[in-house]
Every structure is written in structure tokens, then in C-alpha cells.
PDB file of N, CA and C in Angstrom:
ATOM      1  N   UNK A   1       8.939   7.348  19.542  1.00  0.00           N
ATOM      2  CA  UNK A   1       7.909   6.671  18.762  1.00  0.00           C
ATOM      3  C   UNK A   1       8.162   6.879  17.268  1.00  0.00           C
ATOM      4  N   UNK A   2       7.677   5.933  16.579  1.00  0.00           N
ATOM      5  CA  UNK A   2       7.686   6.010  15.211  1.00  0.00           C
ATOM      6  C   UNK A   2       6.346   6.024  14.689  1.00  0.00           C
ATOM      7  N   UNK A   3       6.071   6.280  13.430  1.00  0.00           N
ATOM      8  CA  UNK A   3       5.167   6.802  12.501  1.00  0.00           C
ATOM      9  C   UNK A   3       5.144   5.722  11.343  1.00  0.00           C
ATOM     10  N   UNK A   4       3.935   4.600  11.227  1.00  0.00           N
ATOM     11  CA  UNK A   4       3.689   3.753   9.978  1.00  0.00           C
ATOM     12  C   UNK A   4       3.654   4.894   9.038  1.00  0.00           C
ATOM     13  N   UNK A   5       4.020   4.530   7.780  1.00  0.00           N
ATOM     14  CA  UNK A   5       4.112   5.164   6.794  1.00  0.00           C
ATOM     15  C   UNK A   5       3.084   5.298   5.939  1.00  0.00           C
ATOM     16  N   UNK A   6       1.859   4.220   5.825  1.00  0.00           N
ATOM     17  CA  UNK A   6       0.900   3.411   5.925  1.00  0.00           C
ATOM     18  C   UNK A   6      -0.332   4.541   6.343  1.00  0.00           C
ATOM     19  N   UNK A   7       0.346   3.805   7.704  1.00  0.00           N
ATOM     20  CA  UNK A   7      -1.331   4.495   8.115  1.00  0.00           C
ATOM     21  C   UNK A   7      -1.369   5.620   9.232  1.00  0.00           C
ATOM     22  N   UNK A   8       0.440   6.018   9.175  1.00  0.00           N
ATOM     23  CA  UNK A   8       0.606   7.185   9.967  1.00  0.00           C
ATOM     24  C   UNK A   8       0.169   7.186  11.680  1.00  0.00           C
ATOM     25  N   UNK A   9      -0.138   5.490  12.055  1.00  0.00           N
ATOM     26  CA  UNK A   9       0.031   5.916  13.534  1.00  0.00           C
ATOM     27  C   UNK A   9       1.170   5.185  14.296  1.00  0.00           C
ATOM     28  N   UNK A  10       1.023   5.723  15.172  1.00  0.00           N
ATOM     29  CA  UNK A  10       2.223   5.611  15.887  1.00  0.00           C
ATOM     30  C   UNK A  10       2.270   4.389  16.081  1.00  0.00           C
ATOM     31  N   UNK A  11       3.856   3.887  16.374  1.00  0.00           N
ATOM     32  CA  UNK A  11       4.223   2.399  16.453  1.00  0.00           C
ATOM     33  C   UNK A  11       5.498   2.120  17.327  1.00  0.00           C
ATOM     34  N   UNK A  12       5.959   0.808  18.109  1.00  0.00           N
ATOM     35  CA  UNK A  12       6.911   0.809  18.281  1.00  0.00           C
ATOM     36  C   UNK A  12       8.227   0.048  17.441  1.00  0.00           C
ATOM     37  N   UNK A  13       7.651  -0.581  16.197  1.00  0.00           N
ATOM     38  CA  UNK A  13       8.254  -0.994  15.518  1.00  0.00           C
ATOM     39  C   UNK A  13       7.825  -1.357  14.085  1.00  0.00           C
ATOM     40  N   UNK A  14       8.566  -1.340  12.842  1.00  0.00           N
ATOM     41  CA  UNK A  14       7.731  -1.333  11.755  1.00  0.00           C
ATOM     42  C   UNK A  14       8.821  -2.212  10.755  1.00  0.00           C
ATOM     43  N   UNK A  15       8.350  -2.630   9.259  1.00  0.00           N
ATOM     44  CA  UNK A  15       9.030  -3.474   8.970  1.00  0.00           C
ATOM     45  C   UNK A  15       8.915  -3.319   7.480  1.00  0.00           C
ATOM     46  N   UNK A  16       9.717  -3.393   6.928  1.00  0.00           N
ATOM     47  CA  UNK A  16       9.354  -2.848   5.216  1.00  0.00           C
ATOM     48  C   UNK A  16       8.132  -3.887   4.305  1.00  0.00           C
ATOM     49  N   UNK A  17       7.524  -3.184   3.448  1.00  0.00           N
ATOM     50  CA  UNK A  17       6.540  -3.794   2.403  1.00  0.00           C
ATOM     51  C   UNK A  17       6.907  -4.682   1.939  1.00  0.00           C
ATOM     52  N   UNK A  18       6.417  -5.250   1.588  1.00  0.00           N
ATOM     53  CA  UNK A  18       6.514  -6.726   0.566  1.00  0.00           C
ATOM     54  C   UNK A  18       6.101  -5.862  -0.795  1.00  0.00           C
ATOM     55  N   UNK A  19       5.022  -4.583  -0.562  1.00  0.00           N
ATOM     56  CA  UNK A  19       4.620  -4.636  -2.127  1.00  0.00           C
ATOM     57  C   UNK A  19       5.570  -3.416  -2.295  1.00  0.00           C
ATOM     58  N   UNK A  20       5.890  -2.619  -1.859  1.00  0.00           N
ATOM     59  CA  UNK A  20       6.843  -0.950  -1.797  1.00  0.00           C
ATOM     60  C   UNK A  20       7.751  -0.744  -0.823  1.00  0.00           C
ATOM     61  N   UNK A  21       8.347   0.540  -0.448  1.00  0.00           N
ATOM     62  CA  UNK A  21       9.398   1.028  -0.211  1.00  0.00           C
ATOM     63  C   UNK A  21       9.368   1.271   1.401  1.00  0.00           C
ATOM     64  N   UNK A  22       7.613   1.138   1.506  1.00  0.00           N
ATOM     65  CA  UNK A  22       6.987   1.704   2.586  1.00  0.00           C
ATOM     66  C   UNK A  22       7.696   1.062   4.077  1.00  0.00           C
ATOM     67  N   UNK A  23       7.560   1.931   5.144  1.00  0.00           N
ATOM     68  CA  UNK A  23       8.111   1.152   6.597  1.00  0.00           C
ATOM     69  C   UNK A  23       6.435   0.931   7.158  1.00  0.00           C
ATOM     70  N   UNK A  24       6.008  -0.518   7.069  1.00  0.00           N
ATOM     71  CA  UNK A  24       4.840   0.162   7.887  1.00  0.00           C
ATOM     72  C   UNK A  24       4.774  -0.829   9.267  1.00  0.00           C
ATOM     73  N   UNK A  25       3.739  -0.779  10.111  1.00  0.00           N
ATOM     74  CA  UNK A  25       3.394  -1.185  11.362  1.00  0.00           C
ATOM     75  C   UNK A  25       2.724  -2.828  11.170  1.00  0.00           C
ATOM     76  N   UNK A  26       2.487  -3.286  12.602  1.00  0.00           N
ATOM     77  CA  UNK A  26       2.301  -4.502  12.698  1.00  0.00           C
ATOM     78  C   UNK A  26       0.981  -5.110  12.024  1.00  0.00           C
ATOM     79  N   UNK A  27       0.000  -3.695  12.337  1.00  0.00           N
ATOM     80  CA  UNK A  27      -1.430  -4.143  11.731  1.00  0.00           C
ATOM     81  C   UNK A  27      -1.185  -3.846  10.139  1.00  0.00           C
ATOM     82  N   UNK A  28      -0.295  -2.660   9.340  1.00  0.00           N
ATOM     83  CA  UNK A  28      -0.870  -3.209   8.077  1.00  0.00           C
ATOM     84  C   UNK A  28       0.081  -4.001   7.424  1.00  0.00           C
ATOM     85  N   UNK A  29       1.421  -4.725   8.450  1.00  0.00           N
ATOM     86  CA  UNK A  29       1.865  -5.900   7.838  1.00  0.00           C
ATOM     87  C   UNK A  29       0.902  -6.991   7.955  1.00  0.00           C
ATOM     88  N   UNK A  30       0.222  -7.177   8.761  1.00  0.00           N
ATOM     89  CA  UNK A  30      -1.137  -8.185   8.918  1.00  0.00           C
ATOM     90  C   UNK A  30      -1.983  -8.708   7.881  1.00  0.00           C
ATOM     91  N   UNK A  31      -2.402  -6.826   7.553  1.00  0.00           N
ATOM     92  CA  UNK A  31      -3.335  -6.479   6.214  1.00  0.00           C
ATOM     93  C   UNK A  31      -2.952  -7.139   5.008  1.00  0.00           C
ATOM     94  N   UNK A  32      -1.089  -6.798   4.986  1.00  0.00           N
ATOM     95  CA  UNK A  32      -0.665  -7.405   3.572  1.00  0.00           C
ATOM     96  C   UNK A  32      -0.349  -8.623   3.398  1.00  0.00           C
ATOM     97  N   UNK A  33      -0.260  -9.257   4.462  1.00  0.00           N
ATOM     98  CA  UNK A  33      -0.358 -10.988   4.614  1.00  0.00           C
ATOM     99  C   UNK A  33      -1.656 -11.719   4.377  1.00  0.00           C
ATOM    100  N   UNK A  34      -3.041 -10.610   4.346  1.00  0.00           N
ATOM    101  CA  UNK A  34      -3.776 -11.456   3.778  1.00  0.00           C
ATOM    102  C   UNK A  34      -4.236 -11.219   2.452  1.00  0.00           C
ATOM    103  N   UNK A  35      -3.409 -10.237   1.782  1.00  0.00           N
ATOM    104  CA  UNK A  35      -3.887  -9.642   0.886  1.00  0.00           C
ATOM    105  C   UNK A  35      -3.553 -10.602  -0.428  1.00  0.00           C
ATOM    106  N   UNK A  36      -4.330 -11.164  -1.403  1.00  0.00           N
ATOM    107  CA  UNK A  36      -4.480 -12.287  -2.524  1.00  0.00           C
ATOM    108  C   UNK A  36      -2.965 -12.219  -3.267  1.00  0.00           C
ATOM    109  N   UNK A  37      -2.457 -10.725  -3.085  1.00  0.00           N
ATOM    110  CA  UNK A  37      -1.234 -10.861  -4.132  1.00  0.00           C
ATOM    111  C   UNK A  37      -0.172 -10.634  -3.020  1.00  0.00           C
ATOM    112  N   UNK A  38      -0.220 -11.040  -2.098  1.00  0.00           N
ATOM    113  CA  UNK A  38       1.013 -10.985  -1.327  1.00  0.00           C
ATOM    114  C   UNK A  38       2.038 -12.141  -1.489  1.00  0.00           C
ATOM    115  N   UNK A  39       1.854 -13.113  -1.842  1.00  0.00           N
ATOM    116  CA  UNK A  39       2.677 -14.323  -2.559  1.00  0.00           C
ATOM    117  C   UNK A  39       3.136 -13.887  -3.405  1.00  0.00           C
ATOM    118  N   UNK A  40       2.632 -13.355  -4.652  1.00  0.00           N
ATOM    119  CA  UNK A  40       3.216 -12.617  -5.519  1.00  0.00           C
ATOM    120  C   UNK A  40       4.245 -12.133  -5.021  1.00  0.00           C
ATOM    121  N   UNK A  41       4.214 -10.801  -4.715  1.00  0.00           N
ATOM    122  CA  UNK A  41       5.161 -10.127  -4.228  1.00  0.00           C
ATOM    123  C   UNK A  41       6.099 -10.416  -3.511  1.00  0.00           C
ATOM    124  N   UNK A  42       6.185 -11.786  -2.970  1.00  0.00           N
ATOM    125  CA  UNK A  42       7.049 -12.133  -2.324  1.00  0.00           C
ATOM    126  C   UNK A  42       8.080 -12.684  -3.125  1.00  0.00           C
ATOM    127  N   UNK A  43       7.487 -13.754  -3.557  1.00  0.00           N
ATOM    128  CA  UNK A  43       8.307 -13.928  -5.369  1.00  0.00           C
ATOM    129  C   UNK A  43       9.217 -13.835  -5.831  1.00  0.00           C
ATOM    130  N   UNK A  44       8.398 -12.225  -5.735  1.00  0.00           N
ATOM    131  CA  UNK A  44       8.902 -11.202  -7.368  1.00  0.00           C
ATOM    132  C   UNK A  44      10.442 -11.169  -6.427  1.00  0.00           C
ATOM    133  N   UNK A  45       9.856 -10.202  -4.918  1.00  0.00           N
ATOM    134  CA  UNK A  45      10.940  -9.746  -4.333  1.00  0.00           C
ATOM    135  C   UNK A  45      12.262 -10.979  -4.498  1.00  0.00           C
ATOM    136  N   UNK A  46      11.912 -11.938  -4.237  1.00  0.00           N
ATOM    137  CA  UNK A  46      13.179 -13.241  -3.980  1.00  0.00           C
ATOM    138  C   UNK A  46      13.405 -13.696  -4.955  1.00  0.00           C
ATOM    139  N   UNK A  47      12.986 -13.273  -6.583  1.00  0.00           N
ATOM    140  CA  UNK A  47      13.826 -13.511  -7.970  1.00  0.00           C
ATOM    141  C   UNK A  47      14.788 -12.592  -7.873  1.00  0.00           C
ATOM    142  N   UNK A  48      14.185 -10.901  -7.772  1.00  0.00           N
ATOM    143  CA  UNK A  48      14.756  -9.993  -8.323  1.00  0.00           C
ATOM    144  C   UNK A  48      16.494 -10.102  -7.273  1.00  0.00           C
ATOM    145  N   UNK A  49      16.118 -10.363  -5.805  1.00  0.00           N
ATOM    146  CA  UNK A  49      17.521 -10.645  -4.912  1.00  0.00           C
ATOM    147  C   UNK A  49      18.146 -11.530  -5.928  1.00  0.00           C
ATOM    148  N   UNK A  50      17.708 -13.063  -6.125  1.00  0.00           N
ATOM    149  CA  UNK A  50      18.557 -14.004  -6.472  1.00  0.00           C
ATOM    150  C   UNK A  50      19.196 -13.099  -7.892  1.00  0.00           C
ATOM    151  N   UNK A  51      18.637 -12.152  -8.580  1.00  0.00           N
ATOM    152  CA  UNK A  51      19.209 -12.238  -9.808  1.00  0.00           C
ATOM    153  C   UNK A  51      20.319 -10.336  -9.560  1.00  0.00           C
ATOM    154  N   UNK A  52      20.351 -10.532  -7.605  1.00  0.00           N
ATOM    155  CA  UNK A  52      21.409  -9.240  -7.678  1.00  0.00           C
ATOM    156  C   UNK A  52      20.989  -7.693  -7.310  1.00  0.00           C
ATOM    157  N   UNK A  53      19.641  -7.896  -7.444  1.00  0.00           N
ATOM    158  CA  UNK A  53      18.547  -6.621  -7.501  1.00  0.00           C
ATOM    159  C   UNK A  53      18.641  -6.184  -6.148  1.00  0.00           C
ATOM    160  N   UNK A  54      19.264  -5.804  -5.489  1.00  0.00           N
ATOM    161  CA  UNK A  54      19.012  -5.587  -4.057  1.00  0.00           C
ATOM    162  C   UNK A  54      18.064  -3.967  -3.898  1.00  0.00           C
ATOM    163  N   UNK A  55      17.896  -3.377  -4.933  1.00  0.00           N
ATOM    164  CA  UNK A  55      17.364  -2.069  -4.846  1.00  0.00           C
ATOM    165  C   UNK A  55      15.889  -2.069  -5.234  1.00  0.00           C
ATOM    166  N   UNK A  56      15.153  -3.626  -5.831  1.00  0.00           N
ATOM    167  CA  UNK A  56      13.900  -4.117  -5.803  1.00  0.00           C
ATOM    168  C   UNK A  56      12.603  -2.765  -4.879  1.00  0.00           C
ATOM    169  N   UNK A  57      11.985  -2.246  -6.074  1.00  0.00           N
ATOM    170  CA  UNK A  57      11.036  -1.268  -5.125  1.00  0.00           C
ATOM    171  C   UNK A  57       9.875  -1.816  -5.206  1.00  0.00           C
ATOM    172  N   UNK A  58       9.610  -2.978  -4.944  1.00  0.00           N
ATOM    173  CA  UNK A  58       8.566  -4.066  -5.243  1.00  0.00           C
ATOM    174  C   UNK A  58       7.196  -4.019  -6.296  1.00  0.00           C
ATOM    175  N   UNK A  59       6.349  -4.705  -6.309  1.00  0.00           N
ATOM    176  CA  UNK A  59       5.093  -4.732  -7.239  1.00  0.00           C
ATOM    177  C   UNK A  59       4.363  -3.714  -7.573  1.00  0.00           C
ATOM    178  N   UNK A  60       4.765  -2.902  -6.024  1.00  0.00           N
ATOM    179  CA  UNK A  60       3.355  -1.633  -5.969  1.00  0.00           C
ATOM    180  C   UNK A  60       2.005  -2.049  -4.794  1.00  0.00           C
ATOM    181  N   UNK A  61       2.044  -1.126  -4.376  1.00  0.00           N
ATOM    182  CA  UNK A  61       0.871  -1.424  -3.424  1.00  0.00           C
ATOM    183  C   UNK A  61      -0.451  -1.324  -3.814  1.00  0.00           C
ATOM    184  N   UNK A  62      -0.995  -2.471  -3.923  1.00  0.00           N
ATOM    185  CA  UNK A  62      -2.812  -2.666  -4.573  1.00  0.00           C
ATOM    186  C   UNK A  62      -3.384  -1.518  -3.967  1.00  0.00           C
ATOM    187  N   UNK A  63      -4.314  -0.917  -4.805  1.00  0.00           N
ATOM    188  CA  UNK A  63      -5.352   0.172  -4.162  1.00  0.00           C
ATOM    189  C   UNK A  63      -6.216  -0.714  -3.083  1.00  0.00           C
ATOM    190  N   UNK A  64      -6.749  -1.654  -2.960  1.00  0.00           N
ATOM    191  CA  UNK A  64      -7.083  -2.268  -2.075  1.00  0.00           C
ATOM    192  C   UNK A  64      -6.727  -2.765  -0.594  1.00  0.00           C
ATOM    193  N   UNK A  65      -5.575  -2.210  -1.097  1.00  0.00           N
ATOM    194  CA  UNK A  65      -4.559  -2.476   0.085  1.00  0.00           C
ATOM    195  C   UNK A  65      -4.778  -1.130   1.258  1.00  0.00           C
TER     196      UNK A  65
END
């Protein structure tokens, strides 16, 4: 088993942030799909690739988040 990074429960699979570095689980990739600045961050992430950035540690995760 694995461990969201997030929200620390157990998972069988997890998938990196859109807003950080974080590995997290299915429910708070959910969370961040509805979250107002998740477009943003998606973005940002797919300028910073096109312009080479592959080490992109994204926007930051909203306290709301």
C-alpha cells in the first residue's frame, strides 16, 4: 500500500499535483479538479514544459485546498 501525501491515507495508486510536488490519491486529485485555480495550474505547468522546464514545482497548493 501506499500513503497520499495529501491526506496520508492509504491508496492503491496516486498521481502527482497539478499545484506541487505532492503524490496524492484519487479523492484529493478530485478535490483539485474542482478547485477555481486548477486551470491555472495547468497552464502554468504546460508553458513552463514547452519552454524546457521539466523540473516545474508548480503554483503551490491553495490553503483551501
Amino acid at each position: 500500500m501506499n500513503e497520499c501525501d495529501r491526506c496520508n491515507n492509504e491508496t492503491l495508486s496516486k498521481t502527482m499535483s497539478w499545484f506541487n510536488t505532492e503524490m496524492i490519491c484519487n479523492e484529493c486529485d478530485k478535490k483539485e479538479q474542482a478547485h477555481p485555480d486548477f486551470q491555472e495550474a495547468k497552464d502554468k505547468e504546460r508553458s513552463e514544459c514547452m519552454k524546457g522546464n521539466m523540473n516545474f514545482k508548480g503554483i503551490g497548493k491553495p490553503e483551501n485546498l
